[in-house]
Protein backbone atom coordinates (compact mmCIF):
# COMPACT_ATOMS: atom_id res chain seq x y z
CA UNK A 1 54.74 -1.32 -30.41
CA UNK A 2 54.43 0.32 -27.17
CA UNK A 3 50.61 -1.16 -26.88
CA UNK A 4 52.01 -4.54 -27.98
CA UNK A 5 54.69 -4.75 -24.94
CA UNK A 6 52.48 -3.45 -22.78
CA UNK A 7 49.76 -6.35 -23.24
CA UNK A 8 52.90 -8.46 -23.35
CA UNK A 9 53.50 -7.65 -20.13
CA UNK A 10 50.53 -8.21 -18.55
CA UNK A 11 50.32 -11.74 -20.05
CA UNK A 12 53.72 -12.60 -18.31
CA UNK A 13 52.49 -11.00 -14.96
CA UNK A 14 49.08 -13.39 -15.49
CA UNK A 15 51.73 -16.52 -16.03
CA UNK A 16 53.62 -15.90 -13.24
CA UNK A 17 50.93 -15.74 -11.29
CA UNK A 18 49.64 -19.05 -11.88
CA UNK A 19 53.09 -21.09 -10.53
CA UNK A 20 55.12 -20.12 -7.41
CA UNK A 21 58.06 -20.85 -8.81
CA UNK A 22 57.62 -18.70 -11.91
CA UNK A 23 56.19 -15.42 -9.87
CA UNK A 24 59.69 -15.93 -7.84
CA UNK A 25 61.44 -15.84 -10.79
CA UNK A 26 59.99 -13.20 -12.03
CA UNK A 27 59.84 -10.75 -9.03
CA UNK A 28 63.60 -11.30 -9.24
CA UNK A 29 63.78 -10.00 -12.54
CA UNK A 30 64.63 -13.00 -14.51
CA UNK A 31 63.13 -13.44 -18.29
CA UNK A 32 60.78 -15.81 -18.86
CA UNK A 33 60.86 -18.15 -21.29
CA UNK A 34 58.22 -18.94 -23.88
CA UNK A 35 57.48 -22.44 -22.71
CA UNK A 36 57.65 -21.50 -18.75
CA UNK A 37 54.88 -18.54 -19.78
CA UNK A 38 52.66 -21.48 -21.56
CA UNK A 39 53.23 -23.41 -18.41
CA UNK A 40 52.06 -20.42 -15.79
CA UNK A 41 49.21 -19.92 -17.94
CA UNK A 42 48.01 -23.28 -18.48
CA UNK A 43 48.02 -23.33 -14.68
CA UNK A 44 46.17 -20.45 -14.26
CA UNK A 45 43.84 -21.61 -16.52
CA UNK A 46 43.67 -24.93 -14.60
CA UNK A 47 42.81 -22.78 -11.31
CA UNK A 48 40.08 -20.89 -12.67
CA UNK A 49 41.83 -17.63 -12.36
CA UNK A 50 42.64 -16.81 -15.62
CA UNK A 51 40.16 -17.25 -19.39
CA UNK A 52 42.11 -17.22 -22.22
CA UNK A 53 40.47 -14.93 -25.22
CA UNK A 54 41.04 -14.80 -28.71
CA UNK A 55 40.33 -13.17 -32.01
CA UNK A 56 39.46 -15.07 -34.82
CA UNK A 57 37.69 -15.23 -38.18
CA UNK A 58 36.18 -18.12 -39.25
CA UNK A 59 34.79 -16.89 -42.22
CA UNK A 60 37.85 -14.85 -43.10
CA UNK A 61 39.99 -17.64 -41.65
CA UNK A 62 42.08 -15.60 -39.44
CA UNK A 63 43.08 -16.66 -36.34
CA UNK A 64 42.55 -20.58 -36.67
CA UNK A 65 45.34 -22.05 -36.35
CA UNK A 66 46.91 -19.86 -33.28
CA UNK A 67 43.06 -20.71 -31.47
CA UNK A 68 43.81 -24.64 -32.06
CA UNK A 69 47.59 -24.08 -30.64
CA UNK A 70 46.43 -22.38 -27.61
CA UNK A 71 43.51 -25.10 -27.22
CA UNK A 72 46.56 -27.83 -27.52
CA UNK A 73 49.19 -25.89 -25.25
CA UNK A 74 46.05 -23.95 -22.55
CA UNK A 75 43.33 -26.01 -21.69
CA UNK A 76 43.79 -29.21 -18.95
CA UNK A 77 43.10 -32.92 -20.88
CA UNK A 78 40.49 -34.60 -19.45
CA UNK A 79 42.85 -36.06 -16.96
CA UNK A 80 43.98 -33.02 -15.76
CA UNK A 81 40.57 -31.85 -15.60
CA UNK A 82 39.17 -34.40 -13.32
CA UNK A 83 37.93 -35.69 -10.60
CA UNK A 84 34.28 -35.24 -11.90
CA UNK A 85 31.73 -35.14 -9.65
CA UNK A 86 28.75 -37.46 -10.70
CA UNK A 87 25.27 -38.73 -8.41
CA UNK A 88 24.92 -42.43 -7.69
CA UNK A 89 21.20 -42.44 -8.25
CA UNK A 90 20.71 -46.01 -6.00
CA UNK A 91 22.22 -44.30 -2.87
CA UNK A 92 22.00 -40.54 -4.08
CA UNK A 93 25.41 -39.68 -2.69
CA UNK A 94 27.99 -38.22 -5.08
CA UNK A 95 31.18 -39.37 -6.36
CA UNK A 96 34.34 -38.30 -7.69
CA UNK A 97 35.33 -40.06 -10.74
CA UNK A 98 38.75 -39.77 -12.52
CA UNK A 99 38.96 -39.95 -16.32
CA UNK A 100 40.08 -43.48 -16.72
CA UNK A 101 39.16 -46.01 -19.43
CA UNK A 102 39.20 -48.89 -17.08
CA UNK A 103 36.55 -46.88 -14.34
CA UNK A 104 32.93 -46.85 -14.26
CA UNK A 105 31.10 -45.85 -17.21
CA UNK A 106 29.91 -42.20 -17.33
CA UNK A 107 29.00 -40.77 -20.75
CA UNK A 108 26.61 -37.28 -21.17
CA UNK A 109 24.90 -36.54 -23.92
CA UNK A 110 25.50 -33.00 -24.31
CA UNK A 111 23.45 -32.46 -27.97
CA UNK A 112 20.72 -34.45 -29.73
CA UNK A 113 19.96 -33.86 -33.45
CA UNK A 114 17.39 -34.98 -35.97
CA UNK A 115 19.34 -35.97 -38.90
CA UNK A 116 17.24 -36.57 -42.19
CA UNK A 117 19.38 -39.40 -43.11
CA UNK A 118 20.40 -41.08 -40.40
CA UNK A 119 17.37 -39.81 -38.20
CA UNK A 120 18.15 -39.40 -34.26
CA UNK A 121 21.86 -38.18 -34.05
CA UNK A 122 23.37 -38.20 -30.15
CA UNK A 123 26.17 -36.46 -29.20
CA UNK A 124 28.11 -38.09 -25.99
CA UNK A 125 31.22 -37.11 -23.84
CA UNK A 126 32.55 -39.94 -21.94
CA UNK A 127 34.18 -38.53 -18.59
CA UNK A 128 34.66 -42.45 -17.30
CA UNK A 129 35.22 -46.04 -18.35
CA UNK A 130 34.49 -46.95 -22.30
CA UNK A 131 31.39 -46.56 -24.07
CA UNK A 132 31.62 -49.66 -27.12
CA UNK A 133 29.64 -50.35 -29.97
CA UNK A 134 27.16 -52.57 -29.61
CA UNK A 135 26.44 -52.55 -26.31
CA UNK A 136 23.65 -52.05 -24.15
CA UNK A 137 24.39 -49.03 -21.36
CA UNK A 138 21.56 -47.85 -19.16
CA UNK A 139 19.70 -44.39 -19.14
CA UNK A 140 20.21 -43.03 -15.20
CA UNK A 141 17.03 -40.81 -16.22
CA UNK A 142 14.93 -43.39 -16.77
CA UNK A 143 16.21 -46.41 -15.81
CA UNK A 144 15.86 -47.99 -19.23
CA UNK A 145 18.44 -50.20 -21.21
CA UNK A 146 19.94 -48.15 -24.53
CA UNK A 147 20.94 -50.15 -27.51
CA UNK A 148 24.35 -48.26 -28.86
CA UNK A 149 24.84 -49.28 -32.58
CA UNK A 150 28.36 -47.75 -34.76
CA UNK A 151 30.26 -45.06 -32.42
CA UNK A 152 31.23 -42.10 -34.39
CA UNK A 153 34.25 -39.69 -33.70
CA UNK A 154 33.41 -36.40 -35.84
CA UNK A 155 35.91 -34.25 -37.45
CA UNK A 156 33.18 -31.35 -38.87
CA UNK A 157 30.96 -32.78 -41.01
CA UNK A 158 32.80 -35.90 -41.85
CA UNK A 159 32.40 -39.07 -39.11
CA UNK A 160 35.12 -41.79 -38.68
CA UNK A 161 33.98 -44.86 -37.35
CA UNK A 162 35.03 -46.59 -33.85
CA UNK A 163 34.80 -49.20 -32.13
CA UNK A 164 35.05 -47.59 -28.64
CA UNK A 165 35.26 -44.04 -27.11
CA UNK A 166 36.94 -43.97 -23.60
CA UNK A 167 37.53 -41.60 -20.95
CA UNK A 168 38.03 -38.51 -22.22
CA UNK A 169 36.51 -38.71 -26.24
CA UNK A 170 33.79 -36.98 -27.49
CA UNK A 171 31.60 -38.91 -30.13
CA UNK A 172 28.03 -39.58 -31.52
CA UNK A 173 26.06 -42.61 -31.76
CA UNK A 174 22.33 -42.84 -33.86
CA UNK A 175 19.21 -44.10 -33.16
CA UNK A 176 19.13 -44.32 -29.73
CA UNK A 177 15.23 -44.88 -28.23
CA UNK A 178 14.70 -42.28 -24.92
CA UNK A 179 17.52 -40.38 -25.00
CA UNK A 180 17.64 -36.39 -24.18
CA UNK A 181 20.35 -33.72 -23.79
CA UNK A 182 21.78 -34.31 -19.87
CA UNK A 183 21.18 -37.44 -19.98
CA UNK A 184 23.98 -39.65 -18.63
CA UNK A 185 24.72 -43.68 -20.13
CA UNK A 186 25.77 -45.92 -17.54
CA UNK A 187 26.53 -49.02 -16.33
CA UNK A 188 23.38 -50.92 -14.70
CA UNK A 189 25.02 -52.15 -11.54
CA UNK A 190 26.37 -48.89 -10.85
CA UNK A 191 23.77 -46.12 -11.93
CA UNK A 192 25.64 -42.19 -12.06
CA UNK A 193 24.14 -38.91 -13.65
CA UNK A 194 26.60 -36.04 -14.25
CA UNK A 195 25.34 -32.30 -13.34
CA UNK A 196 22.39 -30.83 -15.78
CA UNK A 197 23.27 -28.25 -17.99
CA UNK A 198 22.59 -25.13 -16.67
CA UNK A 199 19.59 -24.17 -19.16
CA UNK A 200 19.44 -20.14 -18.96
CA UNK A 201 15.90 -18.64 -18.80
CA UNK A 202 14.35 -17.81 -22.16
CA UNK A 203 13.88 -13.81 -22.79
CA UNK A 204 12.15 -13.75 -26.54
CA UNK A 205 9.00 -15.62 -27.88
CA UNK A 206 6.80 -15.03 -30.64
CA UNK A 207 3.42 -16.86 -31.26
CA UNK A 208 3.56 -19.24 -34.24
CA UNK A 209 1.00 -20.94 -36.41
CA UNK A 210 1.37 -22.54 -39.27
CA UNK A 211 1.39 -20.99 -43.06
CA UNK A 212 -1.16 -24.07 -44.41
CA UNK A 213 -2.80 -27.18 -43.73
CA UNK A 214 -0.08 -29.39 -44.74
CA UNK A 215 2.00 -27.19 -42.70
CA UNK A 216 -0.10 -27.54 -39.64
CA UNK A 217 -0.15 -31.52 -40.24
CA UNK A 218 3.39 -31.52 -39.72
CA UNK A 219 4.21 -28.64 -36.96
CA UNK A 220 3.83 -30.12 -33.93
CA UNK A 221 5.94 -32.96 -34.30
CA UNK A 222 8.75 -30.84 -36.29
CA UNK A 223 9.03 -28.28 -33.84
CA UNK A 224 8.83 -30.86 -30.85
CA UNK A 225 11.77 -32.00 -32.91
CA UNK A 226 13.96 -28.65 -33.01
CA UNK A 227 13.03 -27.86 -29.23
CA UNK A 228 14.56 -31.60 -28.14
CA UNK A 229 17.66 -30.45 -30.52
CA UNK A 230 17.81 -27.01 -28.41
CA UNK A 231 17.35 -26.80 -24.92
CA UNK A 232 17.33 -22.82 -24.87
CA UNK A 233 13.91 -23.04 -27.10
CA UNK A 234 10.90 -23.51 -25.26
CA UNK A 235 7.68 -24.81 -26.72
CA UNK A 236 4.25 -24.30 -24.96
CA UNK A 237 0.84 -23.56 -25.59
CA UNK A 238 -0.57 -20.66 -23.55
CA UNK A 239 -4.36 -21.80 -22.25
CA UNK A 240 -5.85 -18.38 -21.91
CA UNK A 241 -5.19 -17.20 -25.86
CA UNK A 242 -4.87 -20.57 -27.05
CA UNK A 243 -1.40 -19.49 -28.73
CA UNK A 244 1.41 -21.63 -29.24
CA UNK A 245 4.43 -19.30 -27.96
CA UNK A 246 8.22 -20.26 -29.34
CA UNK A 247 10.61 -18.93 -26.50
CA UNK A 248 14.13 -18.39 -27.02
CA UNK A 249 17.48 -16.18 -26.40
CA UNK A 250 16.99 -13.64 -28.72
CA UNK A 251 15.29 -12.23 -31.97
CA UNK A 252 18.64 -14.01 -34.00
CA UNK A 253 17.82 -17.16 -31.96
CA UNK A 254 14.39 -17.70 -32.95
CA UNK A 255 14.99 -16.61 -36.61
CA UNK A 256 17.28 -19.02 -36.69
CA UNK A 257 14.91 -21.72 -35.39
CA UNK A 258 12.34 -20.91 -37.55
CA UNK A 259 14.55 -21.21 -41.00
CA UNK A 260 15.75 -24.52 -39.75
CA UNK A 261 12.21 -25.59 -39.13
CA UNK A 262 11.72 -24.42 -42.96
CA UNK A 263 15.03 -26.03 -44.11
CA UNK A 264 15.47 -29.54 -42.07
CA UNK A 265 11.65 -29.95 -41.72
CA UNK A 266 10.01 -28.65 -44.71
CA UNK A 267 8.01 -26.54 -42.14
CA UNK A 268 6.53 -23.04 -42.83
CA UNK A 269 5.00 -20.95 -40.05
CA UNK A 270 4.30 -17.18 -39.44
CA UNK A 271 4.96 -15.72 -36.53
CA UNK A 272 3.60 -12.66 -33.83
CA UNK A 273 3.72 -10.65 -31.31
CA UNK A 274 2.28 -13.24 -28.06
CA UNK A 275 -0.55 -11.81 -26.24
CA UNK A 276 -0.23 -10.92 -22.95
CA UNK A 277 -1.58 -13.91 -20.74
CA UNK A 278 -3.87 -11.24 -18.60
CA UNK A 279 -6.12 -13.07 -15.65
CA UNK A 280 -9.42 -11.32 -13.91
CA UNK A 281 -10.24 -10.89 -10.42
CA UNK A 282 -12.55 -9.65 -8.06
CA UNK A 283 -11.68 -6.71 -5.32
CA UNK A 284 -14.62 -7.02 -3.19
CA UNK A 285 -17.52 -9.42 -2.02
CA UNK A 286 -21.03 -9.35 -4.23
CA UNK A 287 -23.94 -11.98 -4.64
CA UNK A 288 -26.63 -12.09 -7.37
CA UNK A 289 -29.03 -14.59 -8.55
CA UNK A 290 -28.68 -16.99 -11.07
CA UNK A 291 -31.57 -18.24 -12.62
CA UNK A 292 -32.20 -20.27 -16.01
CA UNK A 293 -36.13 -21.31 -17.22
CA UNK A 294 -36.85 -22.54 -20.31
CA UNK A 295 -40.35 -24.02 -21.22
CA UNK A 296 -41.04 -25.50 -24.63
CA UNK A 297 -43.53 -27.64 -25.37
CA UNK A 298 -42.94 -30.37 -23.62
CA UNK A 299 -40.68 -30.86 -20.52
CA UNK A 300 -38.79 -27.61 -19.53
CA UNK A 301 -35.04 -26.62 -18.38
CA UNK A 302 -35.55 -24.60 -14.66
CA UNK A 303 -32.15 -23.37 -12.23
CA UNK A 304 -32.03 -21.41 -9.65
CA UNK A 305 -28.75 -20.35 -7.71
CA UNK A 306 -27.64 -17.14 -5.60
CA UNK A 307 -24.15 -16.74 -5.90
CA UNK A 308 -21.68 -14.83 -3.62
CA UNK A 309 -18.15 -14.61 -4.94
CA UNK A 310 -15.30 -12.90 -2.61
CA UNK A 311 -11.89 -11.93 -3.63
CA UNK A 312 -8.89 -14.12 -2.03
CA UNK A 313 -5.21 -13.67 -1.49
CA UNK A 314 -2.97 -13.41 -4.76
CA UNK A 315 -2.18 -16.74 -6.37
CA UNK A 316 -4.22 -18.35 -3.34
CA UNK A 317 -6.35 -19.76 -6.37
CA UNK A 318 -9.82 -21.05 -6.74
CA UNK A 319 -12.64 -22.53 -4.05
CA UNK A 320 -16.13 -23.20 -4.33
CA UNK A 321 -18.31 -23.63 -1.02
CA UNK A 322 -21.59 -25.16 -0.62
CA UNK A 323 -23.53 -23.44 2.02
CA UNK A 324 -27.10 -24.76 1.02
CA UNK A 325 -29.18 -25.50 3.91
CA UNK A 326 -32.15 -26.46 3.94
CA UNK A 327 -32.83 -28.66 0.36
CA UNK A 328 -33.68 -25.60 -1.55
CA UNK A 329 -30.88 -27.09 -4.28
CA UNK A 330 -30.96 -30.42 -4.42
CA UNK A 331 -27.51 -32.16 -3.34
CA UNK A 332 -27.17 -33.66 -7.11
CA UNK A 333 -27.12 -30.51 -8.39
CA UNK A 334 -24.16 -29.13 -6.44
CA UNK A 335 -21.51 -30.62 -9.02
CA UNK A 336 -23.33 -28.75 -12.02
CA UNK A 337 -23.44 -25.97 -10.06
CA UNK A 338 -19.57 -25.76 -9.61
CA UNK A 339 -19.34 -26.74 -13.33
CA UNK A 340 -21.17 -23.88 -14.60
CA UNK A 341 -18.77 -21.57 -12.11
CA UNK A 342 -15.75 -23.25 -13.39
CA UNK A 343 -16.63 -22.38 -17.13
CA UNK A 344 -17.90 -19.04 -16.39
CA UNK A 345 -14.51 -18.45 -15.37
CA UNK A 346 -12.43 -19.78 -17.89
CA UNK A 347 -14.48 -17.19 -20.08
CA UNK A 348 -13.65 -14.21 -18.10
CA UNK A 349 -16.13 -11.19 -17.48
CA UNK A 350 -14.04 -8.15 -18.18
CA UNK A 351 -12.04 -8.95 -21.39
CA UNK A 352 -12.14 -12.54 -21.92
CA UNK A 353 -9.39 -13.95 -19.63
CA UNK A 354 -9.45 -16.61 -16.84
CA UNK A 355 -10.92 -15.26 -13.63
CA UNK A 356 -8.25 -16.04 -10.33
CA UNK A 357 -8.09 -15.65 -6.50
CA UNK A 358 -11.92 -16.16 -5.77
CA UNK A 359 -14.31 -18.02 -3.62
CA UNK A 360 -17.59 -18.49 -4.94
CA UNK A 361 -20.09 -19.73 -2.62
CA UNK A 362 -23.49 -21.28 -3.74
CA UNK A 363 -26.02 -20.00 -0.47
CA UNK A 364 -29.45 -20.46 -1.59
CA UNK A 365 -31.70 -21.27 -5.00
CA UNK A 366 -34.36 -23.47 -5.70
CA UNK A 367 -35.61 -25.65 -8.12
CA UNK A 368 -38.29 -27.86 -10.06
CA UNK A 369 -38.99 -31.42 -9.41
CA UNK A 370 -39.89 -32.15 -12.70
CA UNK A 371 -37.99 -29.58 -15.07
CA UNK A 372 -34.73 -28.85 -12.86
CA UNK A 373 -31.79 -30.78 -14.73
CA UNK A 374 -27.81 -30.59 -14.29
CA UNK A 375 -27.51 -28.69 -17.37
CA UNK A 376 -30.35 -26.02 -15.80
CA UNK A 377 -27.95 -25.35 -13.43
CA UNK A 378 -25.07 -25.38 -14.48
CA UNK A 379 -26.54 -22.46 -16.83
CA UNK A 380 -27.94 -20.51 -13.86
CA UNK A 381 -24.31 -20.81 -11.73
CA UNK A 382 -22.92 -19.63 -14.45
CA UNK A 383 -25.54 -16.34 -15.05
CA UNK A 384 -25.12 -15.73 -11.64
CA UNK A 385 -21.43 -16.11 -11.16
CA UNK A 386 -21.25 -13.05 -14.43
CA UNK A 387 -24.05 -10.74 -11.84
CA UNK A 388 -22.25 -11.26 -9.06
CA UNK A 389 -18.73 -10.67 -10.62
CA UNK A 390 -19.48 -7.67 -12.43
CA UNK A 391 -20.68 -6.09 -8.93
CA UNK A 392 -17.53 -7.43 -7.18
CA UNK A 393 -15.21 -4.52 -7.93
CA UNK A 394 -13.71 -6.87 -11.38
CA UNK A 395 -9.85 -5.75 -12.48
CA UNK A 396 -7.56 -6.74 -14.68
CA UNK A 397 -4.12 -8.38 -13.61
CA UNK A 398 -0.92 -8.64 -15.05
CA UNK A 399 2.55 -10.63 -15.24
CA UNK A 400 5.10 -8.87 -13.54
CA UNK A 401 8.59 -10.17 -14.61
CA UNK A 402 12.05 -9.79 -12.19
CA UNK A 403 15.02 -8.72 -14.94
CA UNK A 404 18.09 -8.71 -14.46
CA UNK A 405 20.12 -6.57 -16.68
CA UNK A 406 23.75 -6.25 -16.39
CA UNK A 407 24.68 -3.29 -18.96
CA UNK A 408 28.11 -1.20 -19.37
CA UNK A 409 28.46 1.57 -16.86
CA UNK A 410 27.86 4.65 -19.30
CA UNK A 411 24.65 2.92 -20.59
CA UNK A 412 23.12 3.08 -17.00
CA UNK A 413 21.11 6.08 -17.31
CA UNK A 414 19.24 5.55 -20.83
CA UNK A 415 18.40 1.49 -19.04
CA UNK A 416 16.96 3.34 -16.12
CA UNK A 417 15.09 5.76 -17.92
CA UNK A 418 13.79 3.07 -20.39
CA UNK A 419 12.65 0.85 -17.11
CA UNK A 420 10.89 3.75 -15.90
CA UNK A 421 9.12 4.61 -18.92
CA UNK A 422 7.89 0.40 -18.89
CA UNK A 423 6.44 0.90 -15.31
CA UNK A 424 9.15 -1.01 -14.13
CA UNK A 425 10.13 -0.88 -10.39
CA UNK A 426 13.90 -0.88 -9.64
CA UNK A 427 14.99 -3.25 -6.88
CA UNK A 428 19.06 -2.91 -6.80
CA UNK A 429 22.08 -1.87 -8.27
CA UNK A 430 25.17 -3.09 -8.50
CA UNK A 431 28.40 -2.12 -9.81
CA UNK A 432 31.24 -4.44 -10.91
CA UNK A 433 34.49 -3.96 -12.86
CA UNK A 434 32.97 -1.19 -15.30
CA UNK A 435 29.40 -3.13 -15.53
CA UNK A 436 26.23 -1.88 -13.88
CA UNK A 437 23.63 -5.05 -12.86
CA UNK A 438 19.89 -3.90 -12.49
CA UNK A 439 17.12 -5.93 -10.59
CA UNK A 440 13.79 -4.79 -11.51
CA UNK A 441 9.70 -5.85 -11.59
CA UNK A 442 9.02 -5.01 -15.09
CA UNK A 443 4.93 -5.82 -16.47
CA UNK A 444 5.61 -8.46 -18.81
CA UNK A 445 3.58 -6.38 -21.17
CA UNK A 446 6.61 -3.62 -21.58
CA UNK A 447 8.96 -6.63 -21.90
CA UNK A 448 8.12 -8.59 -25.00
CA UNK A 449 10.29 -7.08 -27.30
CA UNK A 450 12.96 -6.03 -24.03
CA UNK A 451 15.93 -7.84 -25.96
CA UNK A 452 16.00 -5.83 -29.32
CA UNK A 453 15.27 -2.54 -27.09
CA UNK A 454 18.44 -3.45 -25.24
CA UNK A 455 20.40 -3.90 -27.88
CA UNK A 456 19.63 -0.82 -29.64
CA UNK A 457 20.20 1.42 -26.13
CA UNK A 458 23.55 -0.64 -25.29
CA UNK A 459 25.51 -1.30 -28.93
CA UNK A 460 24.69 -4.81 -28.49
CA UNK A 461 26.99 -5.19 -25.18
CA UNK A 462 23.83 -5.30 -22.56
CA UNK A 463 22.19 -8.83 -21.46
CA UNK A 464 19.32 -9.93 -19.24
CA UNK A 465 17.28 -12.43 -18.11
CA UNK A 466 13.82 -12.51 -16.87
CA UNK A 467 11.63 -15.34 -14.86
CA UNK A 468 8.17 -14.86 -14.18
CA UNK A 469 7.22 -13.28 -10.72
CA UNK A 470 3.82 -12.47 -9.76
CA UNK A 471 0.32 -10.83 -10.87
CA UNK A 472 -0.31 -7.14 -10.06
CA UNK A 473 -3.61 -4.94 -10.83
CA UNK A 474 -2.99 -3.20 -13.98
CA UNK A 475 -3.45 0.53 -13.81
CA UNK A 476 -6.80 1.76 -14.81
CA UNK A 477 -5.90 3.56 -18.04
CA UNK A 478 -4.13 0.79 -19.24
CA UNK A 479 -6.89 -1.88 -18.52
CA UNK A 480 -9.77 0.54 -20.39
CA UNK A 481 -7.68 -0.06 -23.68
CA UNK A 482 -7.36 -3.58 -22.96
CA UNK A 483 -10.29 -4.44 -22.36
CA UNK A 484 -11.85 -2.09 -25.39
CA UNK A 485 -9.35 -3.97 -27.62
CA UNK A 486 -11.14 -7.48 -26.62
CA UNK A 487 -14.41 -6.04 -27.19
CA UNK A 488 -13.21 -5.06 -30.47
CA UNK A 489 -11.60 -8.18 -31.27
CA UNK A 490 -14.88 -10.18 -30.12
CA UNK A 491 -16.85 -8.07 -32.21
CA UNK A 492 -14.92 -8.86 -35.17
CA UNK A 493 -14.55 -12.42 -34.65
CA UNK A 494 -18.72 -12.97 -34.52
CA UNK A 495 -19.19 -11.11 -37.56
């Protein structure tokens, strides 16, 4: 009881706070009321100041009803919500619309799904004017004219029909042509896009492939399917394994996506650890010669090319430089050349993976006026791009990721430690009502499976997010076993 009154007491404190009046009164020692304490909250609320938090069961069903009473009594209407602030994309100045039926028409699809009966399934907010069936609002996005059929308002799984939704309604419509999630419908003459959703940075992927042909058949479109119903999933092929990496919030996140890929779809895949997408470089300048000759009967296949390659500036990319003098390679020869460089890179020398950050210069070579052919030298560049590269001081490199983990206070020390033990350099701390927050370059490597780690070390109460940073030289102990791994692999794969 004493715990109850207590909290009690703090809730009043939190109303009072939020009205003037009500903080007077209560500073004076006057009771409260019930409805003046829904009031002062609904205020704060209003403000910003204070987030009301429940308990509830929905499986149990606890807690429902006093959750739906508090939505009712807590949260501002749309009216009370407003203005909105929206972009006029002809003068790209913003606005401030209020949530009235009779205004200009702003309506954001916040959720698209693929619905096996009724196929493309939109789900719309309108914050101004009224969205009606049948008619024809524009896309801001793209500019293009959508044709709304039946408006739907949904109550769960069951959908009452309507003839319009105005300011203020949530609803879905189906079958609309080139429509995505943050889109906004508007009117033509005056064309307005709300704010994108705030889409937070992936942290989880696994490689997938599919289970059998008429699996594969079907994959691509499926799962282009489930990533336009989910904007945290991320599809994309990575070029340097050739995987197809699945990228989401969490290890429940992307089981989830995967079972509704199986259930909605019909869709099996299996799914792995990604490889790490490593990249080759050079630390220090070398030349060699190139040189392909061929003679079978017949006409014969003759390049010759001296190649220097020198390392450049991280992420400064690729350049090729033709310092020929001289005619000792013909000028039509020059694109092969660069072609045979270009491919010689994409194979890697070390371990396989794309070579970055070089200059390769083609100085000198000669050639044949009878047997010397593009695809002569575009063999030679590409021998003498391997010499010269594997004298050039070749390393591995890595992606480094920046985290930021924001963890419990007593959970500090095992994060640190972990970091440490990932080769992960710390860049600041912060501390924050009871929460320690953690910057820190971590070798993408050591991160791959960061969000189960996490959980385990921090009772499920630590989060993070990571974006892609740089490439860093990986230490030489690690890049042996790397590199022995792909010559292993390799191996395998040609017998």
């Amino acid at each position: 009881a004493s715990e109850v009154e207590e909290a009690r007491l703090q809730l009043v404190e939190a109303a009072a706070e939020g009205d003037d009046e009500l903080l007077m009164k209560y500073l004076e020692g006057e009771e409260l009321t019930a409805d003046e304490i829904l009031g002062g909250l609904k205020a704060a609320v209003l403000s910003g100041s204070v987030v009301p938090v429940l308990c509830t069961s929905a499986t149990a069903g606890l807690g429902i009803a006093p959750l739906l009473d508090a939505i009712a009594a807590l949260l501002p209407s749309p009216v009370e919500g407003g203005p909105y602030t929206v972009t006029n994309m002809a003068t790209e100045e913003e606005e401030e619309l209020a949530s009235d039926p009779l205004g200009p028409l702003a309506a954001f699809v916040f959720k698209t799904a693929a619905d096996p009966y009724v196929g493309k399934l939109t789900y719309l907010r309108v914050y101004s004017g009224t969205l009606s069936s049948d008619s024809r609002p524009v896309n801001s996005r793209s500019g293009d004219e959508e044709r709304v059929g039946q408006l739907f308002y949904l109550q769960g799984r069951e959908q009452t029909q309507t003839d319009d939704l105005v300011a203020g309604d949530i609803g879905s419509v189906s079958k609309l042509a080139d429509i995505h999630t943050g889109d906004t419908l508007c009117d033509r003459g005056r064309p307005l896009s709300m704010p994108a959703l705030a889409i937070p940075n992936a942290v989880y992927s696994v490689a997938v492939s599919a289970k059998s042909q008429a699996d594969f058949d079907k994959m691509s479109s499926s799962m282009s399917r489930l990533v336009e119903e989910d904007p945290t999933l991320r599809l994309e092929r990575e070029p340097s394994t050739g995987e197809l990496i699945l990228s989401g919030m969490g290890e429940a996140h992307i089981d989830v996506a995967i079972r509704r890929l199986h259930q909605k779809f019909g869709v099996d895949v299996v799914t792995a650890m990604p490889r790490v997408p490593y990249r080759e470089t050079v630390t220090r300048t070398a030349q060699a010669q190139g040189r392909f000759k061929r003679q079978t009967g017949g006409r014969g296949q003759f390049g010759d090319t001296w190649i220097r390659i020198e390392p450049r500036e991280r992420s400064a990319g690729f350049e090729f430089a033709d310092e020929v003098f001289g005619g000792s390679v013909p000028r039509n020869f020059i694109p092969a050349v660069e072609k045979g460089v270009i491919e010689a890179m994409s194979e890697g020398f070390l371990a396989g993976y794309p070579v970055v950050d070089v200059k390769v210069a083609l100085y000198d070579g000669s050639y044949h006026a009878v047997d010397s052919s593009d695809m002569a030298f575009k063999l030679a560049a590409s021998i003498g791009f391997r010499k010269a590269a594997e004298s050039a001081g070749p390393i591995l490199l890595e992606p480094i990721m920046r985290a930021a983990i924001s963890v419990p206070e007593q959970f500090m020390g095992d994060v640190l430690g972990d970091l440490n033990s990932k080769r992960g350099r710390v860049l600041g701390m912060e501390q924050e009502r009871g929460t320690s927050q953690v910057t820190a370059l971590v070798p993408l490597a050591e991160m791959r499976r960061y969000a189960t780690d996490l959980r385990s070390m921090t009772q499920g109460r630590g989060i993070f997010t990571m974006e892609f940073s740089h490439y860093d030289p990986v230490p030489s102990h690690v890049a042996e076993q790397i590199i022995t791994e792909a010559k292993r692999e390799k191996e395998e794969e040609s017998a």
